[in-house]
Protein backbone atom coordinates (compact mmCIF):
# COMPACT_ATOMS: atom_id res chain seq x y z
CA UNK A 1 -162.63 176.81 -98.23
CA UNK A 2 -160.53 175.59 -101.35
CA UNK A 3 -156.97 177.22 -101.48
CA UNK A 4 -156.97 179.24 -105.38
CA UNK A 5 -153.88 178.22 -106.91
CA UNK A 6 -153.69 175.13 -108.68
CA UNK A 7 -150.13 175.51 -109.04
CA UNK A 8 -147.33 177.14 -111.66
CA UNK A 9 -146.73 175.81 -115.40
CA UNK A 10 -143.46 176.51 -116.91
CA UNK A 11 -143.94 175.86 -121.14
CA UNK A 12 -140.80 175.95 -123.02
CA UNK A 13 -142.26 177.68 -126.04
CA UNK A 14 -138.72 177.63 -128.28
CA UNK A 15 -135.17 176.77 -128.86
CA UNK A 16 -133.56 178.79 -131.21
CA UNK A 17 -131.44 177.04 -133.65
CA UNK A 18 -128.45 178.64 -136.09
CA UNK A 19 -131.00 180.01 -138.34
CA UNK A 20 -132.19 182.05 -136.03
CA UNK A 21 -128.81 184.00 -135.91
CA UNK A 22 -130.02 186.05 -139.10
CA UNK A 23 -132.32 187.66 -137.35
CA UNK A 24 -129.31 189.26 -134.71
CA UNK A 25 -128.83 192.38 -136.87
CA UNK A 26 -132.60 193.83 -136.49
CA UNK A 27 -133.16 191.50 -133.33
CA UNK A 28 -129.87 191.41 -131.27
CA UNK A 29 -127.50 188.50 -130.11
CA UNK A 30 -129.57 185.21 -129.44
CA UNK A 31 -127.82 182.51 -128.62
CA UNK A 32 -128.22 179.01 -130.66
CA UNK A 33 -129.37 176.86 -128.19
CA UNK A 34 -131.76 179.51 -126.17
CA UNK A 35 -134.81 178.02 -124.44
CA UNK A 36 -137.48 180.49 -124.16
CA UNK A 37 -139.83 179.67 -121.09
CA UNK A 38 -143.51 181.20 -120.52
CA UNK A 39 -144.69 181.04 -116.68
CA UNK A 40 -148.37 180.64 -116.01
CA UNK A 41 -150.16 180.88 -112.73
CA UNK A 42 -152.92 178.31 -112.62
CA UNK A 43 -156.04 179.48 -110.50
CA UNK A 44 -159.61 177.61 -110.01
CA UNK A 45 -162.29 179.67 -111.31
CA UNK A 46 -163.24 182.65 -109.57
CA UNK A 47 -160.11 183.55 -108.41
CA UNK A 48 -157.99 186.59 -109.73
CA UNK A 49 -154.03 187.35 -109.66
CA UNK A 50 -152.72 190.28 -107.63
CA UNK A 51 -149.30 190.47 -107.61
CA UNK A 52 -146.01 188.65 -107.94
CA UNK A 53 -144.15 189.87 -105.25
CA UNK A 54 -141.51 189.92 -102.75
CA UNK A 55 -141.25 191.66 -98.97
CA UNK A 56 -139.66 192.59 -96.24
CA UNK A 57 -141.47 190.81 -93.56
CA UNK A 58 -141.88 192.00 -89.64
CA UNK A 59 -138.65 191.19 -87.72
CA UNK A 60 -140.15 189.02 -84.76
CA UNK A 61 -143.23 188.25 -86.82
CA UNK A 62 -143.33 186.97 -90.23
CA UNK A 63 -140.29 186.31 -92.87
CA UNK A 64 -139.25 187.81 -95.71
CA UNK A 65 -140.03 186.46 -99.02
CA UNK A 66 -137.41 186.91 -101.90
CA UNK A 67 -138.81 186.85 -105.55
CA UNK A 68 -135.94 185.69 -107.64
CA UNK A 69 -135.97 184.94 -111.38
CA UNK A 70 -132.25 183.97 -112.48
CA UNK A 71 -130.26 182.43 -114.92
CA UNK A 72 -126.46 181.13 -115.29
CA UNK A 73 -125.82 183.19 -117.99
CA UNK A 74 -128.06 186.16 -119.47
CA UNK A 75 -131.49 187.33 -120.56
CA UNK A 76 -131.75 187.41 -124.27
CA UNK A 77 -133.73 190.74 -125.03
CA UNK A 78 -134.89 191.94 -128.25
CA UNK A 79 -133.78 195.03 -129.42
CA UNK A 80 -135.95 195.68 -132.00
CA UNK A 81 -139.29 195.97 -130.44
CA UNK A 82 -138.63 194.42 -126.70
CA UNK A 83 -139.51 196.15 -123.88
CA UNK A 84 -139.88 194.87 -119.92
CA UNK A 85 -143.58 194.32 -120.66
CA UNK A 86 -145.23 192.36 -124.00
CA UNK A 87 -146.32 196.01 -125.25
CA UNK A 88 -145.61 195.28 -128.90
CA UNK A 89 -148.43 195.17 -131.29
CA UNK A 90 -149.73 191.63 -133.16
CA UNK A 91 -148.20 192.93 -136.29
CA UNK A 92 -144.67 193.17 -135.05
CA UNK A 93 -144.78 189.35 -133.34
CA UNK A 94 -143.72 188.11 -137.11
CA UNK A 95 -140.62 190.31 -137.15
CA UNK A 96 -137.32 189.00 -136.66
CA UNK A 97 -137.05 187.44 -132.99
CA UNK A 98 -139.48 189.87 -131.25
CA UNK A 99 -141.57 186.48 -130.10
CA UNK A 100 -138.94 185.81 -127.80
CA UNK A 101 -138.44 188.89 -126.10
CA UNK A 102 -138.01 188.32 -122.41
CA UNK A 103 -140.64 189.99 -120.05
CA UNK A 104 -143.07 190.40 -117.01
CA UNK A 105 -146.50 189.99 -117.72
CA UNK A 106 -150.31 189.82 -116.06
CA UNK A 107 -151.93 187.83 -118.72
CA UNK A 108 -150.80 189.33 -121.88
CA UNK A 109 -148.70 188.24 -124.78
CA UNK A 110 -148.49 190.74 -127.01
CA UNK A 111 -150.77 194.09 -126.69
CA UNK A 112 -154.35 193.36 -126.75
CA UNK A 113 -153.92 189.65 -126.82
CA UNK A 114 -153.62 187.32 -124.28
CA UNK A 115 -151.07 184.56 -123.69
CA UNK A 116 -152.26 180.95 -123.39
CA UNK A 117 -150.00 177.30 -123.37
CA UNK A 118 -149.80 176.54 -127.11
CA UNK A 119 -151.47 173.32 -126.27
CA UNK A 120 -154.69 175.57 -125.28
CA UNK A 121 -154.51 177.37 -128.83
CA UNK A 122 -156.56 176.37 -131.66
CA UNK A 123 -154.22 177.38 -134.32
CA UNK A 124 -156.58 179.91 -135.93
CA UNK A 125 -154.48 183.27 -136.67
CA UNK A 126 -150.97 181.88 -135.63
CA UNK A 127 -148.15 184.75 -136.78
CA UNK A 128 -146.61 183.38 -139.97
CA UNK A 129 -142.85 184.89 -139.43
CA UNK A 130 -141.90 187.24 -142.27
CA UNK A 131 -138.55 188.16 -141.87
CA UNK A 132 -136.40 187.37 -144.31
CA UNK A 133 -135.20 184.94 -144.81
CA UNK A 134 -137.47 183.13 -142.45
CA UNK A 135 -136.12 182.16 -138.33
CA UNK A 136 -138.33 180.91 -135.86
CA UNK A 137 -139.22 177.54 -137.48
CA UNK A 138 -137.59 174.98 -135.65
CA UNK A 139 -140.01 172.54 -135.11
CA UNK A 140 -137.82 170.46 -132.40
CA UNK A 141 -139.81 167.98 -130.38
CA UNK A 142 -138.09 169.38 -127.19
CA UNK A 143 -140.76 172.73 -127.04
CA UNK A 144 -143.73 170.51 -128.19
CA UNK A 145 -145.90 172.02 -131.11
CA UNK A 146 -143.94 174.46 -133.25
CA UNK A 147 -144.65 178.16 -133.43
CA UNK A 148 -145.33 178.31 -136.77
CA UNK A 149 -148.66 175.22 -135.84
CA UNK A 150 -149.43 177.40 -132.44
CA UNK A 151 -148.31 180.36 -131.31
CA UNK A 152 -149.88 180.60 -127.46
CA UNK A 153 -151.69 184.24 -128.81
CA UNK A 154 -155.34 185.04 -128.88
CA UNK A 155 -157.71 187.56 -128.64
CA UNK A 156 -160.81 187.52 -126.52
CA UNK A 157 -164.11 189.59 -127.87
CA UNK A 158 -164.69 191.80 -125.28
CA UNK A 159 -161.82 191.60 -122.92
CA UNK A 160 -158.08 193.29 -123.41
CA UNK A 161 -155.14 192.09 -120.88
CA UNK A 162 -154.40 194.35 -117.73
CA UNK A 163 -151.50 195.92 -117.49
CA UNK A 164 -149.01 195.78 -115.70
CA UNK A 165 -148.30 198.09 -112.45
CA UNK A 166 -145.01 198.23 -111.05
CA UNK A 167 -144.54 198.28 -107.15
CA UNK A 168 -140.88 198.68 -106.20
CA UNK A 169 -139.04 197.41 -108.73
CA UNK A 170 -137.41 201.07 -110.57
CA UNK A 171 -136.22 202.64 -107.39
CA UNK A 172 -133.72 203.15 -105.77
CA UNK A 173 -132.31 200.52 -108.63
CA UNK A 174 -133.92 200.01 -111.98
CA UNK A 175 -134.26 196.02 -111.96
CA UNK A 176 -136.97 195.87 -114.68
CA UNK A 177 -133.85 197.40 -116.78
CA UNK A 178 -132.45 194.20 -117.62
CA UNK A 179 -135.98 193.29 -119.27
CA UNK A 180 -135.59 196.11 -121.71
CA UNK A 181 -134.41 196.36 -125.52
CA UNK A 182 -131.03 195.64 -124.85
CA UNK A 183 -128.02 192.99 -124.64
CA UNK A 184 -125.48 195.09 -123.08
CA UNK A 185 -124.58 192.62 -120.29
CA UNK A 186 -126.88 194.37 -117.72
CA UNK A 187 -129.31 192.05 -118.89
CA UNK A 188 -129.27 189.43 -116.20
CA UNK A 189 -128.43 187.81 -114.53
CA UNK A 190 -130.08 188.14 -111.52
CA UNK A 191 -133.68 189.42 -110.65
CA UNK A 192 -133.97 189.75 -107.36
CA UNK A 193 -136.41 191.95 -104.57
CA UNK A 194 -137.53 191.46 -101.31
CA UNK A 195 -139.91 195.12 -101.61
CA UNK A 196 -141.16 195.02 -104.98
CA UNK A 197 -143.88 193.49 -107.17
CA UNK A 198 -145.33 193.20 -110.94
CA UNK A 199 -149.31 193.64 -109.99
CA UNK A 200 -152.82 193.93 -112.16
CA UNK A 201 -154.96 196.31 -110.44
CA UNK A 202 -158.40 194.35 -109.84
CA UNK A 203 -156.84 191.32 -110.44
CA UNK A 204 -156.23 189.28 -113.21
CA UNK A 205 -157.92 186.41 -115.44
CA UNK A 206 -156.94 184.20 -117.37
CA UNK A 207 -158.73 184.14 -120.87
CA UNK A 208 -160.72 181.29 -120.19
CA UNK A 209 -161.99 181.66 -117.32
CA UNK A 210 -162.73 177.94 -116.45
CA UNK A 211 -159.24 176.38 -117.00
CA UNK A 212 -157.80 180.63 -115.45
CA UNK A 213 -154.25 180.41 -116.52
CA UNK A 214 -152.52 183.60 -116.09
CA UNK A 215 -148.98 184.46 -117.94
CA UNK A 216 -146.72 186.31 -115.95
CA UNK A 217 -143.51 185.91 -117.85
CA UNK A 218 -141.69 185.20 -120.82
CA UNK A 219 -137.89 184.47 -120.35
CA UNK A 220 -135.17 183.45 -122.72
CA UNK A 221 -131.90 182.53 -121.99
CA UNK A 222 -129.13 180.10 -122.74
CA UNK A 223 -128.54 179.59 -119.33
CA UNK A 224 -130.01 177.28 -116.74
CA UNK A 225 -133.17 179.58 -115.64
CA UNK A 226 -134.07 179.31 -111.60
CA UNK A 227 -137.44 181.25 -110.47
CA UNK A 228 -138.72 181.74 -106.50
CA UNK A 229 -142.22 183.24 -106.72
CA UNK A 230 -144.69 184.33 -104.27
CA UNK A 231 -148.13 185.23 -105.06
CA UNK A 232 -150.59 187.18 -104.05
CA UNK A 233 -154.14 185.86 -105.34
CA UNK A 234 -157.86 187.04 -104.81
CA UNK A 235 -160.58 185.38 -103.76
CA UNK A 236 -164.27 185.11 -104.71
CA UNK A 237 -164.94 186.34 -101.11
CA UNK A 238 -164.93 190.70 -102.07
CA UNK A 239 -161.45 191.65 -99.91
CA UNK A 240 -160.17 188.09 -98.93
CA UNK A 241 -157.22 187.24 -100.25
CA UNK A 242 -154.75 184.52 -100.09
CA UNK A 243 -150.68 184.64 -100.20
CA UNK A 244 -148.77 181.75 -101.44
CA UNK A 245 -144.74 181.48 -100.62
CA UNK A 246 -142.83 179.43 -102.05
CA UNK A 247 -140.52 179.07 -98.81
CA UNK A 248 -140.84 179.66 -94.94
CA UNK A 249 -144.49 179.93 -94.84
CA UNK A 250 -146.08 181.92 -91.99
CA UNK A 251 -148.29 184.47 -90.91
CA UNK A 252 -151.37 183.04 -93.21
CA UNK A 253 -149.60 182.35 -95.64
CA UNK A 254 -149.79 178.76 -97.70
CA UNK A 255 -146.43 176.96 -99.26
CA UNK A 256 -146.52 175.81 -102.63
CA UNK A 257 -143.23 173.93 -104.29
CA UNK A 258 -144.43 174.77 -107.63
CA UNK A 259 -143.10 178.48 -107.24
CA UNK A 260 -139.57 177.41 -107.63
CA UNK A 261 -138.26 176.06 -110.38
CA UNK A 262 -135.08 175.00 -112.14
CA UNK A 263 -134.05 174.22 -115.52
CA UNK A 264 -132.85 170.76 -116.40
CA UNK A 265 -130.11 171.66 -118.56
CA UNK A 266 -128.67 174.34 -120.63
CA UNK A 267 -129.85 175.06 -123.80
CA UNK A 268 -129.84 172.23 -127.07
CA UNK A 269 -128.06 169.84 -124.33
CA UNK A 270 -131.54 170.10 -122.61
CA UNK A 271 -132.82 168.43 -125.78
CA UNK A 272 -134.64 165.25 -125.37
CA UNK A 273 -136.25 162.50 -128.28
CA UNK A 274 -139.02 162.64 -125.85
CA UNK A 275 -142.04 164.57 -125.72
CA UNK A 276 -142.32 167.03 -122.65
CA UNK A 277 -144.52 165.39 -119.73
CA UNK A 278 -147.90 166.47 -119.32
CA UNK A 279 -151.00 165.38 -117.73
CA UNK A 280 -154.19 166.25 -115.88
CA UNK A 281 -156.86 165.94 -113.29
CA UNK A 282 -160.38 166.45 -113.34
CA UNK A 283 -163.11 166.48 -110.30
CA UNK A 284 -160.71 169.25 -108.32
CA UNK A 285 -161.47 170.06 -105.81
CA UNK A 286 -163.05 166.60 -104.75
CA UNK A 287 -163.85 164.66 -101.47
CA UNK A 288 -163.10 161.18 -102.12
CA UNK A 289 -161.57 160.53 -105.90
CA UNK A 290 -160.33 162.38 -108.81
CA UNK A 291 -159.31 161.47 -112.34
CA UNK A 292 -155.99 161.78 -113.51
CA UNK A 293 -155.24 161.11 -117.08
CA UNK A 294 -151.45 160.56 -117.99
CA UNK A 295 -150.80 161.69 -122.05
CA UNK A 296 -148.56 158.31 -122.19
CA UNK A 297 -149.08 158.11 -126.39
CA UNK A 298 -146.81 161.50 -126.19
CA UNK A 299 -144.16 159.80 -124.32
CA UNK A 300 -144.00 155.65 -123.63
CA UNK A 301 -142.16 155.25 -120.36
CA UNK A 302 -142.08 153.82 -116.86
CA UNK A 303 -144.54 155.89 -114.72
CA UNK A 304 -145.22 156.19 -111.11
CA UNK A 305 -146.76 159.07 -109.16
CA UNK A 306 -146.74 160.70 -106.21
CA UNK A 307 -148.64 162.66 -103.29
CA UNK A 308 -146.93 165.27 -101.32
CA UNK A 309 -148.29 167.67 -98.79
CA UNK A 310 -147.52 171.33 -99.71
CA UNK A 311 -144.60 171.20 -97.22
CA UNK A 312 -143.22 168.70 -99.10
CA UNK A 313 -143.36 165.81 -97.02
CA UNK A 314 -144.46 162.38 -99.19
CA UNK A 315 -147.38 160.55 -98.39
CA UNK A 316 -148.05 157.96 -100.97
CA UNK A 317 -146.52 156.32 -103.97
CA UNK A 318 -147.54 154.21 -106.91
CA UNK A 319 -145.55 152.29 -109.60
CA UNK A 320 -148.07 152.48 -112.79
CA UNK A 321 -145.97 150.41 -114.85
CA UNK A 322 -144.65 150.85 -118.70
CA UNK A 323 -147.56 153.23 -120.70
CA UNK A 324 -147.19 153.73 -124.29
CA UNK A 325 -151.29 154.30 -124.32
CA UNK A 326 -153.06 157.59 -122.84
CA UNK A 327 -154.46 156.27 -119.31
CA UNK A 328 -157.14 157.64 -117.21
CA UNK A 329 -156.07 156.71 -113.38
CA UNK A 330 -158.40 156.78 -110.35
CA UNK A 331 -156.57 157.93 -107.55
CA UNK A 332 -158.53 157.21 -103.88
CA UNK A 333 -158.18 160.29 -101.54
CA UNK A 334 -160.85 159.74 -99.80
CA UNK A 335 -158.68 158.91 -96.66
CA UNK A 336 -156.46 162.01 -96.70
CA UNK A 337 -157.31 164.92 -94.45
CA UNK A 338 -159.08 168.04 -95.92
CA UNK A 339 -156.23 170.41 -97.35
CA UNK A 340 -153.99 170.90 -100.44
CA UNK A 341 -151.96 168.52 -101.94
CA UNK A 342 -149.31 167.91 -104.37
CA UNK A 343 -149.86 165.41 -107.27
CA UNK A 344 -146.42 164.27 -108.89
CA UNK A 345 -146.18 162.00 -111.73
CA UNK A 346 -142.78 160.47 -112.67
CA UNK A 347 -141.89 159.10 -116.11
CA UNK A 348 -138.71 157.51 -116.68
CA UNK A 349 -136.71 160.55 -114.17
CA UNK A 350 -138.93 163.60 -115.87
CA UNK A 351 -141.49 165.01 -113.42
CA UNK A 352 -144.86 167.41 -113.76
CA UNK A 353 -146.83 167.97 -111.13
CA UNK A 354 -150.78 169.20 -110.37
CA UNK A 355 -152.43 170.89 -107.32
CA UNK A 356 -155.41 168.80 -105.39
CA UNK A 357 -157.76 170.08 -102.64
CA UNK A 358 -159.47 167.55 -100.75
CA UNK A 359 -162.38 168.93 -98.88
């Protein structure tokens, strides 16, 4: 049976620039130089997100599983309108800096529309900011296509978000606190619980249901960000489930090294000429080949890529020389034993990576 999660997509949707700083007297403090980050949970079709979540475990019998989200410095929260979920309204996401409100999410970017990487929107009804005078418009190569082209928000006829439901994470101590509408220095910088979890009852979908990408979070900081995730994911078996880790893996559960993650830099020194990374991989799952077409027009480089098992371990490596030209590469895994895998492409140091099943 193919394993559900394709793996965990980290979009850096904005850096805020001076200009942005007009908007701190309706919006609170942000930062010049703030990255905000969306996390999506990539899932093969017919499979549904639980819960984010960490546990306990059974002394003797199966580990504990922290689920961390983190930063060097703080959270940047919105004041205005923020809140620890995206519970704002459409017609608020043009105010001041309420787009980059940090929060926990199942899908949902703003209430009643759903999240989705700005490369997946189609530009129709993007939020025009109207705060004046005018912030969120810096159109910096760094976060790919600007907010003001694509703003990662649409609405699906038929279909609202789930919400959230919150396992653990108020009492004793209130950690979704420092995700609420304020800047007080409780915000951050350390989100941390081994018996708690952010959940969608019935399981979530992503709003196409093909590609199923599911946001879970929004987070800005200045900082260098750090997440450890572990997921809970259902199947298209009624009551199976599956429970990914991103460390120590045990009981039935799988390892995946896309649920951690760590920022390369902090803030507008993170800033690159280049174009972020980005490619993809068609016929997956697959028993003997699959596609994989590098986006090299974005970004001329050296590339190479990888295969890793989901421990970690590599198994394969291959130098594709300088691309300045999108490529379609067909990568032979017809030889590899039925399981997961790890797909890593390098380009001149910067890496993305892609989920495989081979059955």
């Amino acid at each position: 049976m193919s394993q559900g999660l394709e793996g965990v997509i980290v979009e850096k949707y904005y850096l805020s620039e001076a200009n942005d700083t007009l908007a701190n007297l309706d919006g609170g403090i942000l930062p010049v130089g703030s990255v905000t980050y969306r996390i999506f949970v990539d899932m093969l079709p017919g499979y549904t997100l639980q819960a984010c979540y960490g546990e306990p475990g059974v002394a003797g019998q199966c580990p504990s599983h922290d689920l961390k989200i983190e930063t060097t410095t703080l959270f940047f929260n919105n004041e205005d309108r923020g809140s620890v979920h995206p519970t704002y309204n459409f017609s608020s996401v043009d105010n001041n800096t309420v787009m980059l409100d940090s929060w926990l999410s199942v899908g949902a970017g703003c209430n009643g529309w759903f999240g989705i990487p700005k490369d997946d929107d189609n530009g129709v009804g993007t939020a025009v900011n109207s705060y004046t005078p005018q912030v969120l418009q810096n159109a910096n190569s760094f976060t790919g296509i600007p907010l003001t082209q694509q703003d990662g928000l649409i609405q699906v006829a038929g279909r609202t978000p789930l919400a959230v439901t919150e396992i653990g994470l108020t009492s004793p101590t209130n950690l979704l606190g420092m995700f609420d509408n304020q800047n007080d220095g409780t915000n951050g910088p350390s989100f941390v619980t081994n018996n708690g979890a952010w959940s969608a009852l019935g399981g979530a979908v992503g709003p196409d249901s093909t590609s199923n990408k599911v946001l879970i979070a929004q987070i800005t900081t200045d900082g260098i960000l750090t997440f450890e995730l572990n997921l809970q994911i259902g199947t298209p078996t009624p009551g199976l489930v599956e429970k990914f880790v991103a460390r120590n893996a045990a009981c039935g559960e799988i390892q995946d090294s896309t649920l951690l993650f760590q920022s390369s830099g902090v803030g507008l020194n993170e800033v690159s000429s280049e174009k972020p990374l980005d490619f993809s991989i068609y016929r997956n799952p697959t028993t003997d080949f699959l596609n994989m077409v590098v986006f090299a027009s974005r970004r001329p480089a050296n590339y190479s890529y990888s295969i890793y098992t989901v421990d970690g371990k590599r198994i394969e490596n291959r130098s594709l020389g300088r691309l300045t030209a999108d490529q379609t590469e067909k990568v032979d895994i017809s030889h590899l034993a039925q399981g997961t895998y790890i797909i890593e492409l390098n380009a001149d140091g910067a890496t993305a990576s892609r989920r495989v099943v081979k059955y």
